[in-house]
Protein backbone atom coordinates (compact mmCIF):
# COMPACT_ATOMS: atom_id res chain seq x y z
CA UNK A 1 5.24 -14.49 32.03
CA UNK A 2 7.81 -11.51 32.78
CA UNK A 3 6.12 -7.93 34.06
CA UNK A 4 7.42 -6.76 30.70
CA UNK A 5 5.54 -9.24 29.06
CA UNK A 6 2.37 -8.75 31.07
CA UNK A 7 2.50 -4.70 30.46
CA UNK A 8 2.47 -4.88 26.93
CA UNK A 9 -0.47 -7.81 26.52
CA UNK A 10 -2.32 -5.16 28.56
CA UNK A 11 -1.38 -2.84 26.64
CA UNK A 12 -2.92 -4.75 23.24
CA UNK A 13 -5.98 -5.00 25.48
CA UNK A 14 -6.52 -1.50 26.21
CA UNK A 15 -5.77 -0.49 23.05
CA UNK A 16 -8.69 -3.14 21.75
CA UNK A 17 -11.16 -1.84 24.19
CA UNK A 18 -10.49 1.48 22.78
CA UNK A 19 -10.85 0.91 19.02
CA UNK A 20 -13.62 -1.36 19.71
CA UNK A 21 -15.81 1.31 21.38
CA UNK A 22 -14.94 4.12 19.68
CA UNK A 23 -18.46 5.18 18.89
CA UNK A 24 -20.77 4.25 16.77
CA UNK A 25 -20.47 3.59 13.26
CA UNK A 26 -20.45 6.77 11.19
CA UNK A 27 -22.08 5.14 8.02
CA UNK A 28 -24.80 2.55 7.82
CA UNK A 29 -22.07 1.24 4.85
CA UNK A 30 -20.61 -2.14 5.76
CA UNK A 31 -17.57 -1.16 3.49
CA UNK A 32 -16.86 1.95 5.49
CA UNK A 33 -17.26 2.49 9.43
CA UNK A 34 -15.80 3.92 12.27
CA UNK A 35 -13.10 3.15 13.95
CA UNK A 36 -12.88 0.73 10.85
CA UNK A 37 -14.29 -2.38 9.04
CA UNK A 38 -11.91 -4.58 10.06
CA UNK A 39 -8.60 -4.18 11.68
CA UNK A 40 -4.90 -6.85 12.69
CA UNK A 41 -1.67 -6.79 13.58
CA UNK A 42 0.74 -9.25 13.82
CA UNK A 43 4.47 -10.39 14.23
CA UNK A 44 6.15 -10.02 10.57
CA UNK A 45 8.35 -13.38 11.49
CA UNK A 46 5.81 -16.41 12.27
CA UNK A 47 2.63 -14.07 11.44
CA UNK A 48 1.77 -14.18 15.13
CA UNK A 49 -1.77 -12.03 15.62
CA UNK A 50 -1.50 -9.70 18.05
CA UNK A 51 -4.56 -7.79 17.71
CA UNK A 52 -8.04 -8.52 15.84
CA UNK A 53 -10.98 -7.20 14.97
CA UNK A 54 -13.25 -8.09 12.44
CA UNK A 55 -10.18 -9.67 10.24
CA UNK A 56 -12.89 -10.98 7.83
CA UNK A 57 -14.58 -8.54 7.24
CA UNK A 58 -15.32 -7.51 3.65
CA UNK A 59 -13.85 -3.46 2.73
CA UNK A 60 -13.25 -2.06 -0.55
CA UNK A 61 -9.38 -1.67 -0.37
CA UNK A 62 -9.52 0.82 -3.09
CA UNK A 63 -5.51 1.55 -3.91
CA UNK A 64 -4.14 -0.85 -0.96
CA UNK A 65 -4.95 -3.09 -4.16
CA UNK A 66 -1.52 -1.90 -6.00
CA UNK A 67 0.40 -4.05 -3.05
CA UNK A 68 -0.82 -6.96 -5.32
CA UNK A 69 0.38 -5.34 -8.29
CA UNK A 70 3.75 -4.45 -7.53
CA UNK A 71 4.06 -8.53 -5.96
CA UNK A 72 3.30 -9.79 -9.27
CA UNK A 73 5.84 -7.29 -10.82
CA UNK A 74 8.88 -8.16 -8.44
CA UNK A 75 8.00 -11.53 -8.58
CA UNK A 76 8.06 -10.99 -12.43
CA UNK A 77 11.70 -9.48 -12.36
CA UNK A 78 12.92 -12.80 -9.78
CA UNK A 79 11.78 -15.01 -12.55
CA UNK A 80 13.52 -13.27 -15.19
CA UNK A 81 10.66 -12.78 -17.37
CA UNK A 82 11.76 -8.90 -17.23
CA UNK A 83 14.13 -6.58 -15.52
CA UNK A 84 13.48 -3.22 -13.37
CA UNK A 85 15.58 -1.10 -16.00
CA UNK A 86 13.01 -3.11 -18.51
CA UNK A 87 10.74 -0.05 -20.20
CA UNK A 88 6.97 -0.60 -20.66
CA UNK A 89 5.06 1.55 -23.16
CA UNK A 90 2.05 2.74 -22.32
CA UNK A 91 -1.25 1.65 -24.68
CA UNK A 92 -4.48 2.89 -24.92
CA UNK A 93 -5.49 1.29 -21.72
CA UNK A 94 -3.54 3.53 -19.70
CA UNK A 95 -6.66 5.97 -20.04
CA UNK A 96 -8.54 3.69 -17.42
CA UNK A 97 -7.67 5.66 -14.69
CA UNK A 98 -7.57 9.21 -12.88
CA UNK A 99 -5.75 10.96 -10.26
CA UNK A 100 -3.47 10.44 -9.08
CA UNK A 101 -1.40 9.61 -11.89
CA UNK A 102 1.78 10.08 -14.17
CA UNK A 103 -0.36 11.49 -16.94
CA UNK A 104 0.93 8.43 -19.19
CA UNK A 105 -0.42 8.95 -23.14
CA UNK A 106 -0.45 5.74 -25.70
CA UNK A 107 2.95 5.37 -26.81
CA UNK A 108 5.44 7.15 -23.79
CA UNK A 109 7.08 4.61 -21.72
CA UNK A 110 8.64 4.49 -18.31
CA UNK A 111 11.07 2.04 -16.92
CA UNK A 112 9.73 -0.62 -14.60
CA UNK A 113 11.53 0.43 -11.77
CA UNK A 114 10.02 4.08 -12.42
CA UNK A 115 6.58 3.00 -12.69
CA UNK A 116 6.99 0.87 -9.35
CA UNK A 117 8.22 4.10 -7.61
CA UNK A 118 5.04 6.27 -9.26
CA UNK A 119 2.65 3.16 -8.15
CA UNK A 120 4.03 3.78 -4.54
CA UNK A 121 4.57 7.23 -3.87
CA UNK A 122 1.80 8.71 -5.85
CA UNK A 123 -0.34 5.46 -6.02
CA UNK A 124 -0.02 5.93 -9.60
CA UNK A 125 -3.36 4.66 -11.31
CA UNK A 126 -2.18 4.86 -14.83
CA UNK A 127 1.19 3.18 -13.90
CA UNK A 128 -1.15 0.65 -12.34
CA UNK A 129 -2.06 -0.14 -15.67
CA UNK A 130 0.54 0.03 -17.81
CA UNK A 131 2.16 -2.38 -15.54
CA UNK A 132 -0.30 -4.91 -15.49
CA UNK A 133 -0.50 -4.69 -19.43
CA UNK A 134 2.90 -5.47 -19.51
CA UNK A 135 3.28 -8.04 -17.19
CA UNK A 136 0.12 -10.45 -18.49
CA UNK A 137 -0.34 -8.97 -21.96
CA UNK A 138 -3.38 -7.42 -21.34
CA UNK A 139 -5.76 -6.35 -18.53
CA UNK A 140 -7.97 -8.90 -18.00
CA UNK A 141 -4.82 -11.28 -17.93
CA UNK A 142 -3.26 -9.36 -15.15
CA UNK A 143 -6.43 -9.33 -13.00
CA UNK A 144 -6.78 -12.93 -13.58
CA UNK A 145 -3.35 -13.68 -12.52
CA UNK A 146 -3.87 -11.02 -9.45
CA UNK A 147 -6.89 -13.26 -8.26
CA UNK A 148 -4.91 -16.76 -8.96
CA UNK A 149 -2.04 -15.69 -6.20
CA UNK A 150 -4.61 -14.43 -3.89
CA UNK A 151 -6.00 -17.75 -3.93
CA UNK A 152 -2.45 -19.50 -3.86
CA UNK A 153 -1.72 -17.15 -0.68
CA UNK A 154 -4.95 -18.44 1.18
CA UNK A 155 -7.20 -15.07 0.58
CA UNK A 156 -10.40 -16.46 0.45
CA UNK A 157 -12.30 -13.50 0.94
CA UNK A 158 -10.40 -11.19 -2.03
CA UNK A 159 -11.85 -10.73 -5.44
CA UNK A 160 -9.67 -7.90 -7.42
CA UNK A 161 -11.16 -6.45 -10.26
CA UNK A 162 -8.69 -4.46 -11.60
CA UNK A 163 -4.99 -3.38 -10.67
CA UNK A 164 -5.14 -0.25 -9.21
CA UNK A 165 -8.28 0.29 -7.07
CA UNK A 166 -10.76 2.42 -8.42
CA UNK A 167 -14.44 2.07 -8.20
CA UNK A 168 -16.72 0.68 -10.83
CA UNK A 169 -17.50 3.74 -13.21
CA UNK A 170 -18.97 3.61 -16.92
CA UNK A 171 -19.64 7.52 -16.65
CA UNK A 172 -15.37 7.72 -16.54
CA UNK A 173 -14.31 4.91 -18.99
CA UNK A 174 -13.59 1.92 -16.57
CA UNK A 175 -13.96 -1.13 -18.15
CA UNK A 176 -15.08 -3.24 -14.88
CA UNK A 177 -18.16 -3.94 -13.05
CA UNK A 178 -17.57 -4.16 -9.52
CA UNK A 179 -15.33 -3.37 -6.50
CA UNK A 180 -12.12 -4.67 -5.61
CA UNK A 181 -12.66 -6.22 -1.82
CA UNK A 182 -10.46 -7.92 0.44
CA UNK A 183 -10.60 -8.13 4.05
CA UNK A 184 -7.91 -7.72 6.96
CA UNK A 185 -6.78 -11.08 7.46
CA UNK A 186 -5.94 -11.43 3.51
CA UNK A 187 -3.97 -8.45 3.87
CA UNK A 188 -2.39 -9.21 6.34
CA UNK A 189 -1.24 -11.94 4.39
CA UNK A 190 -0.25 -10.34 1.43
CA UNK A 191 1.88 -8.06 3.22
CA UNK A 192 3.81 -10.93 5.07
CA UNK A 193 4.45 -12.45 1.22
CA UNK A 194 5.56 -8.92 0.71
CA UNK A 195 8.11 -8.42 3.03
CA UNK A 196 9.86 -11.78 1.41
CA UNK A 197 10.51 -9.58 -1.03
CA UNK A 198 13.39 -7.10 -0.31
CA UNK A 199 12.84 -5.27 -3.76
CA UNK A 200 9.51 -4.59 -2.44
CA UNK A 201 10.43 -2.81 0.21
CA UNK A 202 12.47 -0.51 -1.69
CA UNK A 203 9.85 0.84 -3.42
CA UNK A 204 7.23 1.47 -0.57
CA UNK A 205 10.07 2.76 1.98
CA UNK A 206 10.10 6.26 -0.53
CA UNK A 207 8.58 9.06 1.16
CA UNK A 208 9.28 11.45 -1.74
CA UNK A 209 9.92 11.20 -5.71
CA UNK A 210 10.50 13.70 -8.34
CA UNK A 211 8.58 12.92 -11.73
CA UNK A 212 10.54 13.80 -14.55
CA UNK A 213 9.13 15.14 -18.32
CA UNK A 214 11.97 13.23 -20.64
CA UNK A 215 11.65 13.05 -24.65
CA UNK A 216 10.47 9.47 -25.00
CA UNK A 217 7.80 9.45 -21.72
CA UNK A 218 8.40 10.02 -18.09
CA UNK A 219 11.37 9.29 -15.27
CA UNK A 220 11.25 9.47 -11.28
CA UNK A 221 14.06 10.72 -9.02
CA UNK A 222 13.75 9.68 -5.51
CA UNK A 223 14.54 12.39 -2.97
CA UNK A 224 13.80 10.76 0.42
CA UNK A 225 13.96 7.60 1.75
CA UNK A 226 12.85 6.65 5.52
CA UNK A 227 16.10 7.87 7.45
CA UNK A 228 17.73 9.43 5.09
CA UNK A 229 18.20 12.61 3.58
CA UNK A 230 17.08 14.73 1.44
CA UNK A 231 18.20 14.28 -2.36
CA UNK A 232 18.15 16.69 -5.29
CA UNK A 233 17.03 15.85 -8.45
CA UNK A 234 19.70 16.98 -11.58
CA UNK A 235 18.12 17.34 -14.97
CA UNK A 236 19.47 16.93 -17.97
CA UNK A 237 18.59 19.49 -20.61
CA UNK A 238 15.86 18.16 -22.44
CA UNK A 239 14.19 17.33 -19.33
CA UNK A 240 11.59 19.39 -16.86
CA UNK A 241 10.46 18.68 -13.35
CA UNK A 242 6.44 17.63 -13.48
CA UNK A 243 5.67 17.11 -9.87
CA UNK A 244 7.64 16.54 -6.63
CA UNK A 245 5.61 12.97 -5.33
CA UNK A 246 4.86 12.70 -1.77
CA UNK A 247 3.94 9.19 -0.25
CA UNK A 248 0.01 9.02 0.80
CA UNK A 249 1.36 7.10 3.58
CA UNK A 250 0.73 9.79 6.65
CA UNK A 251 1.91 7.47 9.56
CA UNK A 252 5.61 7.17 7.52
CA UNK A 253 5.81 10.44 6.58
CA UNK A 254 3.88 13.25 8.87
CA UNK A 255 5.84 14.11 11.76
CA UNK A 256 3.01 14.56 14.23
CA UNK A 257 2.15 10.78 13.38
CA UNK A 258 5.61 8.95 13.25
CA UNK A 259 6.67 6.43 15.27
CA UNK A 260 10.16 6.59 16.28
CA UNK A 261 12.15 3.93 17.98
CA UNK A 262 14.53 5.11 20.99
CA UNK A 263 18.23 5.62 18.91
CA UNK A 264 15.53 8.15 17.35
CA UNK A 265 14.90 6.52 14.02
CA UNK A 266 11.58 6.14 12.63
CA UNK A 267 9.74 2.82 12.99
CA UNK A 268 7.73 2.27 10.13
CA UNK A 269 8.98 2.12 6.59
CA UNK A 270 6.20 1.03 4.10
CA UNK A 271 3.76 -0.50 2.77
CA UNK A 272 0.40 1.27 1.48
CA UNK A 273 -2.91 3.23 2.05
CA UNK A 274 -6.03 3.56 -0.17
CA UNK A 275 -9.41 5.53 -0.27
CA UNK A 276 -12.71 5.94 -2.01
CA UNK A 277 -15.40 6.98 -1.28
CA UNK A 278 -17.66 4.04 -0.97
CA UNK A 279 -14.73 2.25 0.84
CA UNK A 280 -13.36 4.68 3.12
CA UNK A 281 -9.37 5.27 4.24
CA UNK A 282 -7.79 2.08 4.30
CA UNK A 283 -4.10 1.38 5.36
CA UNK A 284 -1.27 -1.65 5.38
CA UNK A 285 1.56 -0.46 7.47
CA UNK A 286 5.06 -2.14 8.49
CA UNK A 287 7.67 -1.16 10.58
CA UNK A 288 10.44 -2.34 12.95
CA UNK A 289 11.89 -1.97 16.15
CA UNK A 290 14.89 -3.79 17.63
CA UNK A 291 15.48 -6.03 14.72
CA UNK A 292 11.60 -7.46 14.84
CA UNK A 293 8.95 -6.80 12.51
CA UNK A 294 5.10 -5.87 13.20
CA UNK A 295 2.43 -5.24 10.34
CA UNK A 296 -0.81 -3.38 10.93
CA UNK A 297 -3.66 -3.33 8.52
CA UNK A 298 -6.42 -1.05 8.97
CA UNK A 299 -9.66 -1.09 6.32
CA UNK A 300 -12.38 0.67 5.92
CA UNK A 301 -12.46 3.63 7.96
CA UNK A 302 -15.08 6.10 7.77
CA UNK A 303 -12.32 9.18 7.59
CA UNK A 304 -8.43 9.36 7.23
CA UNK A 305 -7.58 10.72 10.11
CA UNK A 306 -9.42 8.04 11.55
CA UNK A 307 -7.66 5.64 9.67
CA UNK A 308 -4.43 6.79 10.80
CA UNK A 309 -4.80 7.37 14.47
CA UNK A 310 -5.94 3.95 15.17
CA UNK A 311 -3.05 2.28 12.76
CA UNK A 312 -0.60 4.47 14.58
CA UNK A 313 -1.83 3.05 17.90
CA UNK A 314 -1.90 -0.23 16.36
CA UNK A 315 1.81 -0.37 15.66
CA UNK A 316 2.56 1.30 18.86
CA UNK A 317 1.39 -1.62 20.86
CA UNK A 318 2.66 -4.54 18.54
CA UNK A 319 6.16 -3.03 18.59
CA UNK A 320 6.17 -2.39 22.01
CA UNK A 321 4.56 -6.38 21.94
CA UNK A 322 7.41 -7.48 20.20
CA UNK A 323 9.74 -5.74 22.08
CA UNK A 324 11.10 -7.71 24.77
């Protein structure tokens, strides 16, 4: 084994001794814990694990669901059965959600590609939806189909509920009964489907997205892209700026938590985070460092600043793994 080799295995073991004895668990919950429920990383080419802890554990993935939700989409648009530029019209089941959201009434409608974008950048609940609806036909077609690829892609321990991640709640007009759960090995495999997928990635490499008010519904604008610039938004006049979007995805996108490679670019570009509070801060992150691939998820953490600090040092070490 070279010395370069042997530095960076112990540097995956440090790193494992650290997370696993971080303290004790800050909630008695076994869907939310500190440093985390379960965490894994792994080489994006042959799915190599190079760290793991608790990978089967169960976690309420609250919106690291909508990685599901946009597969079935692009994998929607390879078959032909629609296109990105495709709109979708929202129905009345576009009400089943919360922030964040477009703010998407019965009847406006929003390209595919635009409602991907929202469902990334803002984790878009109500573009969660009105996705699902119009991929399967209905909601409970959608989840069904959701919970036939999980099986198809081996995850055994991930039940879905409902596309977009939030809890069980009669009191606010959801129509399901339980939790989405899922556990950091299925992830971890979901993600490695994902990045098959180059569409994918275009979507959850957007750091920021304008959402535009237009006369039939609602349009996005992206503005920044990982390593790029930033973009301005024209309107057209019977248009107004809503919201400037900004990717929940802290690790990408804050500076004090970016991982750069040494040309200077940043490392990671995508993938997706989620929170609630039953489940805790939850993460799936990807990113890439002389021309290999690592993918870190992270679920389950009692706090999001939790969340990210260990996922950051996750992807440290498996680049630096990888690279050599």
């Amino acid at each position: 084994m070279s010395i370069r080799r042997r530095l960076a295995s112990a540097a995956l073991a440090l790193a494992a001794s650290a997370l696993l004895f971080a303290g004790p668990a800050a909630s008695a919950a076994t869907h939310r814990n500190s440093p985390y429920t379960g965490a894994v990383s792994a080489s994006a080419a042959d799915g190599r694990v190079l760290f793991s802890d608790r990978p089967g554990a169960e976690a309420y993935i609250a919106s690291v669901t909508k990685l599901m939700t946009l597969l079935l989409v692009v994998e929607d648009v390879a078959a032909g059965r629609y296109g990105f530029d495709s709109y979708a019209t929202a129905t009345p089941e576009a009400y089943y959600s919360e922030p964040s959201w477009v703010g998407l009434k019965a009847g406006e409608k929003m390209s595919v590609r635009d409602l991907c974008r929202a469902l990334m950048v803002e984790s878009a609940n109500d573009a969660a939806i009105v996705l699902g609806v119009n991929s399967a036909g209905s909601l409970k077609a959608f989840v069904e189909r959701m919970n036939a690829r999980a099986a198809e892609l081996g995850m055994t321990g991930t039940v879905y509920h409902n596309p977009n991640g939030l809890p069980p709640n009669p009191k606010r007009r959801y129509p399901w009964k339980s939790f989405n759960v899922s556990t950091a090995s299925d992830q971890l495999k979901l993600a490695l489907e994902m990045l098959r997928h180059p569409e994918a990635m275009e979507f959850m490499s957007i750091k920021t997205c304008d959402l535009v008010k237009t006369p039939w519904g609602f349009r996005t604008s992206v503005t920044r892209r990982v390593n790029e610039p930033l973009a301005k938004t024209a309107l057209a006049e019977n248009e107004r700026l809503v919201k400037s979007m900004c990717n929940h995805n802290n690790v990408m996108c804050k500076d004090k938590l970016k991982v750069f490679n040494d040309d200077g670019r940043e490392a990671v570009d995508g993938m997706k985070t989620g929170y609630i509070d039953a489940g805790g801060s939850s993460v799936v992150l990807t990113g890439q460092r002389g021309g290999k691939r690592a993918v870190v998820v992270v679920l389950g953490s009692s706090t999001a600043v939790e969340r990210d600090a260990n996922a950051r040092r996750l992807m440290e070490d498996a680049l630096a793994a990888l690279d050599w």
